[in-house]
Protein backbone atom coordinates (compact mmCIF):
# COMPACT_ATOMS: atom_id res chain seq x y z
CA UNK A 1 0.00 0.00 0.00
CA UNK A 2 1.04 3.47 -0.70
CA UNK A 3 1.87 5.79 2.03
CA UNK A 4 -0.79 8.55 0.56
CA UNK A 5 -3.18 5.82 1.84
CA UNK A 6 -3.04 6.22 5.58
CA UNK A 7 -2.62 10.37 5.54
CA UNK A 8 -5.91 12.26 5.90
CA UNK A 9 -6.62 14.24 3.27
CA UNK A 10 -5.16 17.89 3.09
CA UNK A 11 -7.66 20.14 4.61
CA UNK A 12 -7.24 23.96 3.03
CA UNK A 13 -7.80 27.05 5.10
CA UNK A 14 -9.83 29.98 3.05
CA UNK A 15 -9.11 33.32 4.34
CA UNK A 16 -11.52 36.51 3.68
CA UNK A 17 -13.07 39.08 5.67
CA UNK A 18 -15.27 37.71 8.51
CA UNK A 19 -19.01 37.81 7.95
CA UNK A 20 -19.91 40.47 10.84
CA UNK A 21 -17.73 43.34 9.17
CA UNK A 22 -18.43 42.96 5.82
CA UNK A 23 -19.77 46.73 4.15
CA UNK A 24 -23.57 46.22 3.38
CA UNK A 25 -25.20 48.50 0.95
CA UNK A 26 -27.17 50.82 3.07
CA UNK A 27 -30.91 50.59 3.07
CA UNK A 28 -31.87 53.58 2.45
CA UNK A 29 -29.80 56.54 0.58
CA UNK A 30 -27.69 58.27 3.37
CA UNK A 31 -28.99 61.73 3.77
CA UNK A 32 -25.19 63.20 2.94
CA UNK A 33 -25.82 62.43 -0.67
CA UNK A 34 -29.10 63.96 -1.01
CA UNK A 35 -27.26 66.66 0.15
CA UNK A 36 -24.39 66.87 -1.69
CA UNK A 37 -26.81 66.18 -4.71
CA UNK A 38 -29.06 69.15 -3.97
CA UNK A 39 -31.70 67.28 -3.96
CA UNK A 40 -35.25 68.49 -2.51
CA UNK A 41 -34.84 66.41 0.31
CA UNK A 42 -31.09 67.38 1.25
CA UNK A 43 -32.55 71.43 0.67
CA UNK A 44 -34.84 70.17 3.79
CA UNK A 45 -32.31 68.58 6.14
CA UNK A 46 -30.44 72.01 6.00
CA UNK A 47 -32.97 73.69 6.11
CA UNK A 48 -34.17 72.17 9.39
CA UNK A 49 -30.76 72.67 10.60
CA UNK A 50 -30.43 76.72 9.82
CA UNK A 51 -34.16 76.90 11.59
CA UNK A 52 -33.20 75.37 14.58
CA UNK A 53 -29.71 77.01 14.60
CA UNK A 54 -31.72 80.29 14.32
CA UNK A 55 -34.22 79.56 16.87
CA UNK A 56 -31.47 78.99 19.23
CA UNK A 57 -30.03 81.96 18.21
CA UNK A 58 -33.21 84.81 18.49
CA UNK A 59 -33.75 82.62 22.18
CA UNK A 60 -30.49 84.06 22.84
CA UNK A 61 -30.63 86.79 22.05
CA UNK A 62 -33.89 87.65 23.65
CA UNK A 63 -32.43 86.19 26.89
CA UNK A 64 -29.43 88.87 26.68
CA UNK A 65 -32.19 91.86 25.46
CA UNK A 66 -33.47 90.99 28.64
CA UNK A 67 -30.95 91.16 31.20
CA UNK A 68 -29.27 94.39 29.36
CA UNK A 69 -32.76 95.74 28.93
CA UNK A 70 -33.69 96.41 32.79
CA UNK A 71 -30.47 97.84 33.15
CA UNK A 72 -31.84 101.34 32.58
CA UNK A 73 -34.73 100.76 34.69
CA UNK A 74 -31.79 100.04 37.70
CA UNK A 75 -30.28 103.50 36.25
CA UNK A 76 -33.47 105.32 36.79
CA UNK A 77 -33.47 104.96 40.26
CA UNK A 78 -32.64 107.79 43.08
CA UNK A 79 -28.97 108.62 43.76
CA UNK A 80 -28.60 107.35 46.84
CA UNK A 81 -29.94 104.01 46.09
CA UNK A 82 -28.57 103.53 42.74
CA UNK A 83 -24.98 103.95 43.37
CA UNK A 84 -23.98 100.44 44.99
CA UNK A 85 -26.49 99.14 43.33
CA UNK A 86 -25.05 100.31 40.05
CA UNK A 87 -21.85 98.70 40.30
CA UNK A 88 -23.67 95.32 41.60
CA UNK A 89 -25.69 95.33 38.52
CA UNK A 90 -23.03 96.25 36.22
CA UNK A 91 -20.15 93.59 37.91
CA UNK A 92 -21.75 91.10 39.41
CA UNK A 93 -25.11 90.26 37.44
CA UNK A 94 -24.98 91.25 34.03
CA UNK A 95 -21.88 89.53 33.22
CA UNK A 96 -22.60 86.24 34.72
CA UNK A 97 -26.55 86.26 33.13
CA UNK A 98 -24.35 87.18 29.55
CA UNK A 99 -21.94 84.31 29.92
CA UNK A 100 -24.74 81.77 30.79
CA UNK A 101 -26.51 82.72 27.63
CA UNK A 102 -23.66 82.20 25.74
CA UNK A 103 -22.35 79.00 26.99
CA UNK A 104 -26.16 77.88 26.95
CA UNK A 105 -26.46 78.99 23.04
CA UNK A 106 -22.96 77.30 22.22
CA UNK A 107 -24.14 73.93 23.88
CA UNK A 108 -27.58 74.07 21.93
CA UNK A 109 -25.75 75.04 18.60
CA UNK A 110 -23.72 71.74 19.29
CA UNK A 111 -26.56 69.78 20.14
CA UNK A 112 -28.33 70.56 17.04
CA UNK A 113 -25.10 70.06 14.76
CA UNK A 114 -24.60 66.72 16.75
CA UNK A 115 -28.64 65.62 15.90
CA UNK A 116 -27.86 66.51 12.08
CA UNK A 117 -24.84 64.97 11.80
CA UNK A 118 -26.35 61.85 13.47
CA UNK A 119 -29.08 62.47 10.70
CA UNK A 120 -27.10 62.49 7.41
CA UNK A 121 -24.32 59.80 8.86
CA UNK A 122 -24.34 56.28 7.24
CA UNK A 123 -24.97 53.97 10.37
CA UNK A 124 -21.99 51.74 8.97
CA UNK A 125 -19.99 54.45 8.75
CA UNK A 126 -20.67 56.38 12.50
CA UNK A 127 -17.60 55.59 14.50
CA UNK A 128 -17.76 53.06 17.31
CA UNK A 129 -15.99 50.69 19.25
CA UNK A 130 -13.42 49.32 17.11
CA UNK A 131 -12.23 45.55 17.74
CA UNK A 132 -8.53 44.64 17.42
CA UNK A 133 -7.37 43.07 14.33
């Protein structure tokens, strides 16, 4: 008997890319090309995001009108009242109220930019958790 007799037979190994991380064609057309495409849909999506960026904006700026709007009413008020109360207004209030406004409009403009980009991102492309190799 030949000796190729008693030896199993070879077994070959094929190598490719394993099944979970292969690229699927999306499901849908990602939102960045209707964009980039000009399409009536993609007009929408930045649309939506210029009407929210601007609602954040004329909140903002209403909040500030605000606070810098009674300031002449605290100015209108008798000498001897109005002069501590002056500086306390001016130093230690209107600044504060302006820098919450602005950090609270910077937060919402990223917010909104983080929703849109979470809109027009491919799911399989959003970065994640990558495994080692």
């Amino acid at each position: 008997m030949p000796e190729d007799q008693h030896q199993p037979p070879r077994r070959e190994i094929v190598t490719g890319v394993p099944r979970g991380t292969r690229r699927r064609p999306p499901a849908h057309t990602p939102a960045r090309s209707e964009i980039s495409e000009q399409t009536t849909l993609g007009a929408t999506y930045v649309r939506a995001l210029m009407r929210s960026q601007l609602r954040a904006g004329m909140r903002a700026l209403a909040g500030l009108a605000l606070a810098v709007g009674t300031l002449p009413l605290v100015l209108l008020l008798p000498r001897a009242a109005s002069g501590p109360l002056v500086w306390l207004a001016l130093g230690l209030l209107v600044y504060p109220v302006m820098w919450l406004i602005a950090r609270w409009y910077v937060l919402r403009a990223e917010r909104n930019e983080a929703d849109f980009t979470g809109l027009v991102t491919d799911p399989a492309e959003a970065p994640g958790p990558r495994r080692p190799a």
